[in-house]
N, C-alpha and C. Protein backbone atom coordinates (compact mmCIF):
# COMPACT_ATOMS: atom_id res chain seq x y z
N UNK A 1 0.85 -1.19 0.00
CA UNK A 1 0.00 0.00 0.00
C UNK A 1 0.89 1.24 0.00
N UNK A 2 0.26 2.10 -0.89
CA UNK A 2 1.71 3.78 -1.22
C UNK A 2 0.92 4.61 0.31
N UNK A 3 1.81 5.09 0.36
CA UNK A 3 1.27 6.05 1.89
C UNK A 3 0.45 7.48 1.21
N UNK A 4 -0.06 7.70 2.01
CA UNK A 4 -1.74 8.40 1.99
C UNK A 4 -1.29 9.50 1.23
N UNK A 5 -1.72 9.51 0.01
CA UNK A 5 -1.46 10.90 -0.49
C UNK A 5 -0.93 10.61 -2.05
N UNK A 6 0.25 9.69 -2.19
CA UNK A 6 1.38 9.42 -2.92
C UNK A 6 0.47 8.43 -4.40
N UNK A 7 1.01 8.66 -5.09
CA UNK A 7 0.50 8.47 -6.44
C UNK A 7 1.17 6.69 -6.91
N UNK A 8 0.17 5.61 -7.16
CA UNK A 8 0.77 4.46 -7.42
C UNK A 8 0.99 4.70 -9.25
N UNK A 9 1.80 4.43 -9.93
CA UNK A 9 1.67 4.67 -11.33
C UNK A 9 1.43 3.46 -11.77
N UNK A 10 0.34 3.52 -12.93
CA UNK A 10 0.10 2.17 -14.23
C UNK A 10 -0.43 1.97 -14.90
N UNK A 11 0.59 0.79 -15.88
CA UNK A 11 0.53 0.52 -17.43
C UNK A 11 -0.66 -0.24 -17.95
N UNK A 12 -1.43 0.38 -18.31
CA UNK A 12 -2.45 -1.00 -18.83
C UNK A 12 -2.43 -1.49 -20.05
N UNK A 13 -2.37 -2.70 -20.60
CA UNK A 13 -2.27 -2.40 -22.07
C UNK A 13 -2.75 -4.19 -21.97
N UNK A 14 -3.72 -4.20 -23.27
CA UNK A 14 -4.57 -5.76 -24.06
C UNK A 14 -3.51 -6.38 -25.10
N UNK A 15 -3.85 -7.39 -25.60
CA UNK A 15 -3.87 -7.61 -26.89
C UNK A 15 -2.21 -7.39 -27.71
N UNK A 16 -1.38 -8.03 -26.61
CA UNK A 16 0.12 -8.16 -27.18
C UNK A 16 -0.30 -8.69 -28.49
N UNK A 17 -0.73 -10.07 -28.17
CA UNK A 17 -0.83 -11.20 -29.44
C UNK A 17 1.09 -11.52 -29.61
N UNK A 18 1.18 -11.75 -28.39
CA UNK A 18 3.31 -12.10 -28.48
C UNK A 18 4.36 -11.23 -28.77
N UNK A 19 3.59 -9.80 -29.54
CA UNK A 19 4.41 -8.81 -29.68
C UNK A 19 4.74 -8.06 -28.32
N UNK A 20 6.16 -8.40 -27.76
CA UNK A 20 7.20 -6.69 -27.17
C UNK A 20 8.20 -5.82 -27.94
N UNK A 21 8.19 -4.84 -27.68
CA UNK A 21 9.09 -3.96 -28.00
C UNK A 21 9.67 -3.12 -27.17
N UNK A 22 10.48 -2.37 -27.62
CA UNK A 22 11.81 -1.57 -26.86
C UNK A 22 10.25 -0.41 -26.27
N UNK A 23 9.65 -0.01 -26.83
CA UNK A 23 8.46 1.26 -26.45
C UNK A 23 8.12 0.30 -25.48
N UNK A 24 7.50 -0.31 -25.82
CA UNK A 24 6.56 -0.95 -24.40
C UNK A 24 7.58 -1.11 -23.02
N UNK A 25 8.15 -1.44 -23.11
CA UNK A 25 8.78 -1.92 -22.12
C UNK A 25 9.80 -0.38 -21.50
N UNK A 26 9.76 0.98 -22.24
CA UNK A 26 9.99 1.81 -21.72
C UNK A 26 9.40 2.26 -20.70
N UNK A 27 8.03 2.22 -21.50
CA UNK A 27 6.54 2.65 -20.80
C UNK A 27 6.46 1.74 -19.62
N UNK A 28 6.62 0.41 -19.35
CA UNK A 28 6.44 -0.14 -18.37
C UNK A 28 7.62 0.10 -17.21
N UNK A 29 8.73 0.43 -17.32
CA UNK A 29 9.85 0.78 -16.89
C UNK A 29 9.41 2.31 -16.09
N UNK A 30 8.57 2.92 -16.68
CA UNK A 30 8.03 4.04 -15.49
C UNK A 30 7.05 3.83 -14.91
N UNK A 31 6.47 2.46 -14.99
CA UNK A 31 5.05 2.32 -14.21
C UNK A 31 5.57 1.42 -12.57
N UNK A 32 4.60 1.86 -11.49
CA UNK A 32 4.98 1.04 -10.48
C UNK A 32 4.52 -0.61 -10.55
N UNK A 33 3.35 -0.67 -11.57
CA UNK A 33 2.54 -2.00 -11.71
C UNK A 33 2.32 -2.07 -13.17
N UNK A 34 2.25 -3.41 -13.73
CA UNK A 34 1.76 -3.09 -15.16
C UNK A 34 0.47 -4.40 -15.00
N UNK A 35 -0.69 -3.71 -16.09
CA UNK A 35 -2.43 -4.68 -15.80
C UNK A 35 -1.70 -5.01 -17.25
N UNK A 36 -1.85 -6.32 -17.53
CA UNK A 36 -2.66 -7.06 -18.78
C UNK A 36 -3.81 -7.87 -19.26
N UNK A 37 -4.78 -7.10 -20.07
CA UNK A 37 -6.53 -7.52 -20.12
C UNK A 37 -6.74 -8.56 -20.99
N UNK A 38 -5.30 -9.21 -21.05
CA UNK A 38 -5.28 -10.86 -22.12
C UNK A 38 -4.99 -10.83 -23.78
N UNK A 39 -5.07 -12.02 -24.21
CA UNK A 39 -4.38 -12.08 -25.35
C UNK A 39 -2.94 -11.84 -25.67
N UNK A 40 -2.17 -12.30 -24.53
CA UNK A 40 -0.95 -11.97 -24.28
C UNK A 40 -0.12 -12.91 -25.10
N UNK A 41 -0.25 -13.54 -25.72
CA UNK A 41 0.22 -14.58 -26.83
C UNK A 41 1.47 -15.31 -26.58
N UNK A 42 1.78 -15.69 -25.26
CA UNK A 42 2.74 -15.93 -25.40
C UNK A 42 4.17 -15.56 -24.08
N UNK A 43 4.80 -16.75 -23.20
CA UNK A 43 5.39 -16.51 -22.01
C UNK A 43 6.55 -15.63 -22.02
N UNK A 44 6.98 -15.44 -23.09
CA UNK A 44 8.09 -14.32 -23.31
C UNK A 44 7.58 -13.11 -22.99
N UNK A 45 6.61 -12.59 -23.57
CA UNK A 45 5.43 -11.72 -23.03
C UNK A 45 5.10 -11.36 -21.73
N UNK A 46 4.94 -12.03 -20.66
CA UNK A 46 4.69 -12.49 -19.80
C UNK A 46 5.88 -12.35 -18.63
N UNK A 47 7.04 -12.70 -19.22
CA UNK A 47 9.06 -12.85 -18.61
C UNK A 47 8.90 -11.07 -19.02
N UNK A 48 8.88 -11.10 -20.07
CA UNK A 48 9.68 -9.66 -19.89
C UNK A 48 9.18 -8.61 -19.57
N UNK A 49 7.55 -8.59 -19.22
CA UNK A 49 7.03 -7.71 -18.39
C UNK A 49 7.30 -7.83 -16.85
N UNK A 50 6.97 -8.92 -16.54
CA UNK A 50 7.01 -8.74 -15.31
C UNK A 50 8.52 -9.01 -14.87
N UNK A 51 9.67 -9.17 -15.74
CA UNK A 51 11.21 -8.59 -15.21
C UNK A 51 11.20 -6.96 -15.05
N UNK A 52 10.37 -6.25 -15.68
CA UNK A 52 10.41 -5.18 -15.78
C UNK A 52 9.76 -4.66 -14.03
N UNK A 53 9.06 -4.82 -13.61
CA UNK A 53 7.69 -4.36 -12.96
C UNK A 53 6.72 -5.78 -12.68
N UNK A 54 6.38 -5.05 -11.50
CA UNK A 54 5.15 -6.36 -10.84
C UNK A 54 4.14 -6.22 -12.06
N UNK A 55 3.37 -7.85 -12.15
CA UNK A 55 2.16 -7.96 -13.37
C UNK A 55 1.27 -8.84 -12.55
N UNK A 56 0.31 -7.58 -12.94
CA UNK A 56 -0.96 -8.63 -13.14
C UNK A 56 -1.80 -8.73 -14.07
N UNK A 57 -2.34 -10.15 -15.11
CA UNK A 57 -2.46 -10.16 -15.99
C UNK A 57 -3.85 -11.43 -16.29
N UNK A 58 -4.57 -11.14 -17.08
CA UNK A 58 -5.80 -12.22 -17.56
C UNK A 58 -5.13 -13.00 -18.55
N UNK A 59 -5.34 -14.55 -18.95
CA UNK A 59 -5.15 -14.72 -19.99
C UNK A 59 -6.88 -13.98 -21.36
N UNK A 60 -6.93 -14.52 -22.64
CA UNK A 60 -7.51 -13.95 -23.35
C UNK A 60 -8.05 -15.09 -24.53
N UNK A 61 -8.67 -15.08 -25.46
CA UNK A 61 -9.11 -15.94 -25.99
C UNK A 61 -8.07 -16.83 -27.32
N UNK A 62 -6.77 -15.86 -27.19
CA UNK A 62 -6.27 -16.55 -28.41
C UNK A 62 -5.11 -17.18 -27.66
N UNK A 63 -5.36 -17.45 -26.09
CA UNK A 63 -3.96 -17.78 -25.01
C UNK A 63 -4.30 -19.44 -25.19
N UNK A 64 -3.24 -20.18 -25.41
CA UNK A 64 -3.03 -21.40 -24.62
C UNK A 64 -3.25 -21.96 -23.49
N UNK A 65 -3.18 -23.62 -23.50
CA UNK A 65 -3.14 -24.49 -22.55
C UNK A 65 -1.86 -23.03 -21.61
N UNK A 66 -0.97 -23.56 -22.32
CA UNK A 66 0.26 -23.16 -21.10
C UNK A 66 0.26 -21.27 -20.52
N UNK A 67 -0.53 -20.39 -21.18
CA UNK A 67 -0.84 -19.38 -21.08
C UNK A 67 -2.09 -19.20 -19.66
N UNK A 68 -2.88 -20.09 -19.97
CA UNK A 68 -4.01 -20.19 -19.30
C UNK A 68 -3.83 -20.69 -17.50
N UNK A 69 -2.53 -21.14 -17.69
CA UNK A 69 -1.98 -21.76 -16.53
C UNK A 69 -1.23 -20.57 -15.84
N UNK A 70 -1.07 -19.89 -16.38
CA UNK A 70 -0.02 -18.70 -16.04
C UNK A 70 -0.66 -17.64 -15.90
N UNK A 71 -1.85 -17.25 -16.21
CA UNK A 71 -2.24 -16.33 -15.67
C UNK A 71 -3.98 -16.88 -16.29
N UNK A 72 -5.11 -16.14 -15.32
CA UNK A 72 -6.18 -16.59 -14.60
C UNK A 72 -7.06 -15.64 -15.75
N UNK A 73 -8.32 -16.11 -15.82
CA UNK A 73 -9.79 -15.81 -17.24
C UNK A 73 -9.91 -14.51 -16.39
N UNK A 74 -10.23 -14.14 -15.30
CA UNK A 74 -10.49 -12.81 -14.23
C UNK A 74 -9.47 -12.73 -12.91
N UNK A 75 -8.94 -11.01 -12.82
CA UNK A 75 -8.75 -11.24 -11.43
C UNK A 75 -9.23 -9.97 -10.86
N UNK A 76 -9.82 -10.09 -9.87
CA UNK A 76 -10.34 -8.99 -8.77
C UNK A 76 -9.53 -8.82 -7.53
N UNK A 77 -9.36 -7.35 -7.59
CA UNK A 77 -7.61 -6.68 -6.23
C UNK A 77 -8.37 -5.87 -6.21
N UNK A 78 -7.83 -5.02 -5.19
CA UNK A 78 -7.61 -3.92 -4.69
C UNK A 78 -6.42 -2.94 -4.28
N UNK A 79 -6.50 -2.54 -4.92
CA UNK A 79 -5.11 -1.72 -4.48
C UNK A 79 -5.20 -0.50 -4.34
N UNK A 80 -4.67 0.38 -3.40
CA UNK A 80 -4.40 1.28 -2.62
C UNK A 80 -5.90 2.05 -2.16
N UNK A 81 -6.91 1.01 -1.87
CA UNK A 81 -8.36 1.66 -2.03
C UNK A 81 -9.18 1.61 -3.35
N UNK A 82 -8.72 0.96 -4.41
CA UNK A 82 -9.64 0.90 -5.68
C UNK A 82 -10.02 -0.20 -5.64
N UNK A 83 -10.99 -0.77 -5.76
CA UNK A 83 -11.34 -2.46 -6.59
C UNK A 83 -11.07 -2.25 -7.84
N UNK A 84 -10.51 -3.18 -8.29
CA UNK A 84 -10.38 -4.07 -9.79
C UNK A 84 -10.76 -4.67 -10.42
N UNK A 85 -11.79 -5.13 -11.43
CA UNK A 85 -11.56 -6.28 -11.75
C UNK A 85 -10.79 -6.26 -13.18
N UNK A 86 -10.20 -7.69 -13.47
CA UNK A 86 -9.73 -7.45 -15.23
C UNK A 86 -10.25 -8.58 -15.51
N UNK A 87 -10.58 -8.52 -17.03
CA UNK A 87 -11.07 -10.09 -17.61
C UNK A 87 -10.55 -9.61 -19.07
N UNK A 88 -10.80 -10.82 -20.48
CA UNK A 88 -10.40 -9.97 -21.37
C UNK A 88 -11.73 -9.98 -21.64
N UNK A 89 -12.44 -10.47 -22.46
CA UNK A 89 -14.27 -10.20 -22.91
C UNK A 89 -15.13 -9.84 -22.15
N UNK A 90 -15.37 -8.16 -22.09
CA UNK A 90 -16.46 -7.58 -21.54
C UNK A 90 -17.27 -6.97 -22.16
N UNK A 91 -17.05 -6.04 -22.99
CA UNK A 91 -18.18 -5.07 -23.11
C UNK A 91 -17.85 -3.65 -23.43
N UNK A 92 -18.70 -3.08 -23.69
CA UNK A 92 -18.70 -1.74 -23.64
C UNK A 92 -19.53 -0.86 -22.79
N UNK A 93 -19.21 0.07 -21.61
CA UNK A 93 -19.78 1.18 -20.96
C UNK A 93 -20.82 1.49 -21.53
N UNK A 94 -22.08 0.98 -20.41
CA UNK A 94 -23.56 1.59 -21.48
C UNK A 94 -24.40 0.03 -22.21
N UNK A 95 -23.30 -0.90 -22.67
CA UNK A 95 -23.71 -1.54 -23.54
C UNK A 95 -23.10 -3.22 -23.37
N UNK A 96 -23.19 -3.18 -21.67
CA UNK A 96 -22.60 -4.77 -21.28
C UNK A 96 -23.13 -5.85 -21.31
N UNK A 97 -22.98 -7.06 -21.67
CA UNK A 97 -23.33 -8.25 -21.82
C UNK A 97 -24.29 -8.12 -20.41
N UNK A 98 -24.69 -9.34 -20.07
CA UNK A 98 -25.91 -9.74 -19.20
C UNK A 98 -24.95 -10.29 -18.10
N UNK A 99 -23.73 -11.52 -18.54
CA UNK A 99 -22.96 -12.06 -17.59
C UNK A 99 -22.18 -11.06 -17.04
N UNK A 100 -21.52 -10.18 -17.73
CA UNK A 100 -20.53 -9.06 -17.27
C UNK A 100 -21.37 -8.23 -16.13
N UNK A 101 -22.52 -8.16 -16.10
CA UNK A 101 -23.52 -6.90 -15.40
C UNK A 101 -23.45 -8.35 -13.88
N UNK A 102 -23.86 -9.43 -14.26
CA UNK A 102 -24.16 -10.01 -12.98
C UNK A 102 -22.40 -10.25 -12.35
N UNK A 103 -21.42 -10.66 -12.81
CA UNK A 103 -20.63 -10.11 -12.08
C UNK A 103 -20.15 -9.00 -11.61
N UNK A 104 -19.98 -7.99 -12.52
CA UNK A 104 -20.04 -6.35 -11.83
C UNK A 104 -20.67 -6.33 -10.34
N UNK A 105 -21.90 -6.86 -10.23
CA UNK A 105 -22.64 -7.15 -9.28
C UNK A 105 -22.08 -7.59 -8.15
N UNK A 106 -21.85 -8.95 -8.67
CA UNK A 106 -20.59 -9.50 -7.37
C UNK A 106 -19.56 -9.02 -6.64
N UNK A 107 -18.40 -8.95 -7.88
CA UNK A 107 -17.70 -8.23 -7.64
C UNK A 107 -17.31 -6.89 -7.01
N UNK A 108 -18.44 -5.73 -7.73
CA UNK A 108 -18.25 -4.48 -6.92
C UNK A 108 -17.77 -3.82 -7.24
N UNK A 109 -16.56 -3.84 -8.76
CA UNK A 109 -15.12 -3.00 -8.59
C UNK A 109 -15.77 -1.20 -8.68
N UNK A 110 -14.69 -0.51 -8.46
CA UNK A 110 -15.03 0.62 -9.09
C UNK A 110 -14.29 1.06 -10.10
N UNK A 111 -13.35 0.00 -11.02
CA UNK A 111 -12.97 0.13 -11.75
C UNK A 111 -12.71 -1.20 -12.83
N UNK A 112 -13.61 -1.04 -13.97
CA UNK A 112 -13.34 -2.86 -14.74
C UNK A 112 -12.39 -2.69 -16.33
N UNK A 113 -11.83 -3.34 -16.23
CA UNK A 113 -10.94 -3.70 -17.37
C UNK A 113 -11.08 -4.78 -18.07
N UNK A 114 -11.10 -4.80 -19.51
CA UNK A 114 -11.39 -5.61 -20.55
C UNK A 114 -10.49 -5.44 -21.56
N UNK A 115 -10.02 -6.18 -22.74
CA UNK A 115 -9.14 -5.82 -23.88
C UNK A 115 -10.19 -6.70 -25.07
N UNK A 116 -9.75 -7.02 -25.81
CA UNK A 116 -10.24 -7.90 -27.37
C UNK A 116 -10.69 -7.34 -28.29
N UNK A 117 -11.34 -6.32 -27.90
CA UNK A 117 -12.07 -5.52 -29.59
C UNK A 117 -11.03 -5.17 -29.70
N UNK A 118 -9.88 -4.10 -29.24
CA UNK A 118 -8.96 -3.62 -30.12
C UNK A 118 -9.03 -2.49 -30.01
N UNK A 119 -10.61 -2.01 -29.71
CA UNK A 119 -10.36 -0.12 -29.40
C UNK A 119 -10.54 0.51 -28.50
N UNK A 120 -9.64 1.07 -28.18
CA UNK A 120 -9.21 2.04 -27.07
C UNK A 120 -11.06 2.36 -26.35
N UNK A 121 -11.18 2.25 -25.39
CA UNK A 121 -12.52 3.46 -24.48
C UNK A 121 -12.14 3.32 -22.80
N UNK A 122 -13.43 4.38 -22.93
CA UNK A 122 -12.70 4.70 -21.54
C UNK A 122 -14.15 5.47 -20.87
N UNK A 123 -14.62 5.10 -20.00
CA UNK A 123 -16.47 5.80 -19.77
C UNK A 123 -16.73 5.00 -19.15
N UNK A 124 -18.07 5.94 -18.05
CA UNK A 124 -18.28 5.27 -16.75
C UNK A 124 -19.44 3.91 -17.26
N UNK A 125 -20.14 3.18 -16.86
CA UNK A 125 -21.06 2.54 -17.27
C UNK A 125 -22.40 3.23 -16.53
N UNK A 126 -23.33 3.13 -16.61
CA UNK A 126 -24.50 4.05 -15.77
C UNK A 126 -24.64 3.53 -14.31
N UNK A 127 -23.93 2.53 -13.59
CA UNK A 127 -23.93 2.10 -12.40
C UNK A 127 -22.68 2.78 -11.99
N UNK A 128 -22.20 3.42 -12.64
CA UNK A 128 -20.76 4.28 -12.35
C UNK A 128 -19.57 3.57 -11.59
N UNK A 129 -19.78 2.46 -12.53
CA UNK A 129 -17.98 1.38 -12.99
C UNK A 129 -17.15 2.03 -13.94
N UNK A 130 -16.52 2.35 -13.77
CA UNK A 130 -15.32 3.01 -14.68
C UNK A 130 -14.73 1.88 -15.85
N UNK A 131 -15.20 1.61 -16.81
CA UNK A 131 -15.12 0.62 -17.78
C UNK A 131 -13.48 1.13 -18.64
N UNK A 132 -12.64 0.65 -18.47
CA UNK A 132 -11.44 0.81 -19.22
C UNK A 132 -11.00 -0.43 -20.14
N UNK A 133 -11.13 0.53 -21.53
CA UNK A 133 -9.96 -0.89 -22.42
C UNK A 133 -8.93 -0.36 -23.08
N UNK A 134 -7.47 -0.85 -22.82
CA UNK A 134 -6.76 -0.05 -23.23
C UNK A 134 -6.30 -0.08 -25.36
N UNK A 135 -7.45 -0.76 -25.86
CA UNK A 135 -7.11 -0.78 -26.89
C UNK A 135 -6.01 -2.39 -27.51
N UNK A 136 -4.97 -2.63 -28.34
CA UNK A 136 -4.36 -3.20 -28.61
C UNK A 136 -2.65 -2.73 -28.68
N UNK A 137 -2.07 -3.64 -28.01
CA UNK A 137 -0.55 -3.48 -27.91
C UNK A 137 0.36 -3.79 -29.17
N UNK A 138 -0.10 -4.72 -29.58
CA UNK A 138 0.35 -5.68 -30.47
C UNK A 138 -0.21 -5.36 -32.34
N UNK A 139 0.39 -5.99 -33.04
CA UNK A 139 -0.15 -5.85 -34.10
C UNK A 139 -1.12 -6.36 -35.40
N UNK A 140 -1.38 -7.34 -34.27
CA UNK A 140 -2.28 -8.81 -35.17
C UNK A 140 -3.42 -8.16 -35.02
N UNK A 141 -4.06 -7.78 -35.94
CA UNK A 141 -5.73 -7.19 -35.76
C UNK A 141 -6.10 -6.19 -36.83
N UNK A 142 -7.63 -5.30 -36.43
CA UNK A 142 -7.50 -4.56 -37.59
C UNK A 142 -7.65 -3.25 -36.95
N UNK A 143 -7.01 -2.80 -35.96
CA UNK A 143 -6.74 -1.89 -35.29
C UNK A 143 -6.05 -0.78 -36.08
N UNK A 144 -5.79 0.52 -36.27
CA UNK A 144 -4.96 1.18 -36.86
C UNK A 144 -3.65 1.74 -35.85
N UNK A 145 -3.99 1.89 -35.27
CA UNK A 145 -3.21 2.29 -33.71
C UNK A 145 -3.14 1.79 -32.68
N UNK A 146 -2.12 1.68 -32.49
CA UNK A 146 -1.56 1.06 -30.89
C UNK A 146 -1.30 1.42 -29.80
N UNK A 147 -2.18 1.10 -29.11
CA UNK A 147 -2.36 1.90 -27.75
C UNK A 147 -2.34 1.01 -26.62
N UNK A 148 -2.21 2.09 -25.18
CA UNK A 148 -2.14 1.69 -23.91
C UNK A 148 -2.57 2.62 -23.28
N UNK A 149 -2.59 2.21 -21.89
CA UNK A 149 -3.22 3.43 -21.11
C UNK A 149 -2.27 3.77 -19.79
N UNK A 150 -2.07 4.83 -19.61
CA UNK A 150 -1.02 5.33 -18.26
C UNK A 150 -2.30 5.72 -17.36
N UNK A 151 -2.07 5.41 -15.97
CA UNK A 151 -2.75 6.61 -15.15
C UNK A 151 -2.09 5.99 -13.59
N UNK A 152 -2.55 6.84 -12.94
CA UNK A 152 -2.44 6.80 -11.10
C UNK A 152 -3.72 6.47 -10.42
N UNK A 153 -3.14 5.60 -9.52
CA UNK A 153 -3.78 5.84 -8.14
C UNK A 153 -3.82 6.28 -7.45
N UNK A 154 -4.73 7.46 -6.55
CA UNK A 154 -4.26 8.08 -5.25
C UNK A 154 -5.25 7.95 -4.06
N UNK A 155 -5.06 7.63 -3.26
CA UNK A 155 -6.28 7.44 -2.33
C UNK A 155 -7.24 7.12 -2.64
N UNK A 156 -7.20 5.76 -3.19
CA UNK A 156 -8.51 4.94 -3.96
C UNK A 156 -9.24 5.49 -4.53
N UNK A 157 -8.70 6.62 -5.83
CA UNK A 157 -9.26 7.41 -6.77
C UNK A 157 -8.08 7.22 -8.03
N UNK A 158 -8.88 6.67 -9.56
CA UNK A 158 -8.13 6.89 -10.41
C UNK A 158 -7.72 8.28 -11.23
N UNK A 159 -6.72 8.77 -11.40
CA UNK A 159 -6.73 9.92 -12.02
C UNK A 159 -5.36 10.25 -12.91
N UNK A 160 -5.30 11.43 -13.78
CA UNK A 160 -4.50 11.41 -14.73
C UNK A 160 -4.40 10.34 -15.68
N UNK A 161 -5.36 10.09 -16.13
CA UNK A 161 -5.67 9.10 -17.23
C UNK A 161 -5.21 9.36 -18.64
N UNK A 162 -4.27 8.67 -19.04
CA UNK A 162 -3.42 8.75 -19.85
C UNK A 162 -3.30 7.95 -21.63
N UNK A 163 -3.56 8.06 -22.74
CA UNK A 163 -3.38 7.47 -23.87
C UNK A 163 -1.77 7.68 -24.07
N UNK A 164 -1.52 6.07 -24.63
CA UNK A 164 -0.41 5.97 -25.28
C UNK A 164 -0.41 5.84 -26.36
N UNK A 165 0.08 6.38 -27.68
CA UNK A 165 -0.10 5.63 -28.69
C UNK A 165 1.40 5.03 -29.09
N UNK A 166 1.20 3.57 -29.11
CA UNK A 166 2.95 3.38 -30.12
C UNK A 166 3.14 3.25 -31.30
N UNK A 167 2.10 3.95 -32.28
CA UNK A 167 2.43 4.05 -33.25
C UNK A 167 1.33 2.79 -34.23
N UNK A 168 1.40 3.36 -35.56
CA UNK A 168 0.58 2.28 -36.56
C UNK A 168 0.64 0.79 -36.33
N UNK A 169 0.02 0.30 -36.23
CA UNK A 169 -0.23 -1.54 -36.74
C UNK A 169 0.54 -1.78 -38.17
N UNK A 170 1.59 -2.77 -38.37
CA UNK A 170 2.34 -2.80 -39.15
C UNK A 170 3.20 -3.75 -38.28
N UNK A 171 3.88 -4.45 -39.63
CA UNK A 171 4.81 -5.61 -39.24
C UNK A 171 5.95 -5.30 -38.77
N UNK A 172 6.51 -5.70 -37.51
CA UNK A 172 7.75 -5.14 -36.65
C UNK A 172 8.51 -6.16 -36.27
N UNK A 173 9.70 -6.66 -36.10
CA UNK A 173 10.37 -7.14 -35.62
C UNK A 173 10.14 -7.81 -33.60
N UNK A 174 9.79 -8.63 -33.72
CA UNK A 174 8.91 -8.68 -32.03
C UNK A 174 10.42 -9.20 -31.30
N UNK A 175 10.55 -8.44 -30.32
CA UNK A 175 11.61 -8.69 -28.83
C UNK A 175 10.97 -9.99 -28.44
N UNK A 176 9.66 -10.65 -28.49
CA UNK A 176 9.32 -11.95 -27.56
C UNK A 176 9.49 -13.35 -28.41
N UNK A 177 10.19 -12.58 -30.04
CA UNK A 177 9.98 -14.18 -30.71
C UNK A 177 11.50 -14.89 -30.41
């Protein structure tokens, strides 16, 4: 827990699909925590984030046997006063599945995270869950831009909410192959 006042920093970002790069891993290099909302494609993925920075991470629908073992379909935390939850298939703010609403329920968070469509949002849902997806990291998709999301925690309030973009979708040389 950061002491009362003090700002936790972090990386959120979906949808590696096995792609790292020298950017990402800058970006994670200033975060105190990095979230991944699944589709992480892959344990290299996985090694070189969390050498970087503590992870916590969903697997996603295009993850493996051995992916699936390594990191969990949902996880619900709390940290420094926020609830969490992450999964990768949710929804959109306004416009959530039926299962997503009855866990919301359960759960409680005041803040939910999802990745898989690919595009970036960010809006409360009308029960005033803070619905975050940080878009796609990676470049397998039909995304045009690659994004992540920066922001803080401060006294169990999210704020300074942040877009990353790393640039076009296009074939790159991947650090995890």
């Amino acid at each position: 827990m950061n002491a009362k006042g003090t700002a936790r920093r972090i990386l959120l970002l979906s949808d590696t699909h096995s792609h790292m790069d020298a950017d990402i891993l800058r970006h994670a290099e200033e975060a105190d925590e990095i979230w991944h909302a699944g589709d992480i494609g892959g344990i290299a993925v996985l090694d070189a984030l969390s050498a970087v920075k503590p992870l916590r991470a969903v697997h996603g629908n295009i993850d493996d046997a051995s992916m699936r073992r390594e990191a969990p379909a949902d996880v619900v935390f709390e940290v420094d006063g926020l609830r969490v939850w992450i999964t990768h298939i949710g929804g959109v703010a306004g416009r959530l599945p039926s299962p997503i609403k009855k866990k919301l329920a359960e759960y409680r968070p005041n803040v939910f995270v999802c990745g898989h469509s690919h595009i970036l949002r960010a809006g409360h849902d009308p029960s005033g869950v803070l619905c975050l997806n940080p878009g796609a990291a990676g470049h397998h998709g039909f995304h045009h831009m690659r994004t992540m999301l920066r922001f803080q925690i401060v006294d169990g309030k999210l704020v300074n909410l942040e877009v990353i973009e790393l640039g076009k979708r296009g074939k790159l040389e991947d650090l995890a192959s």
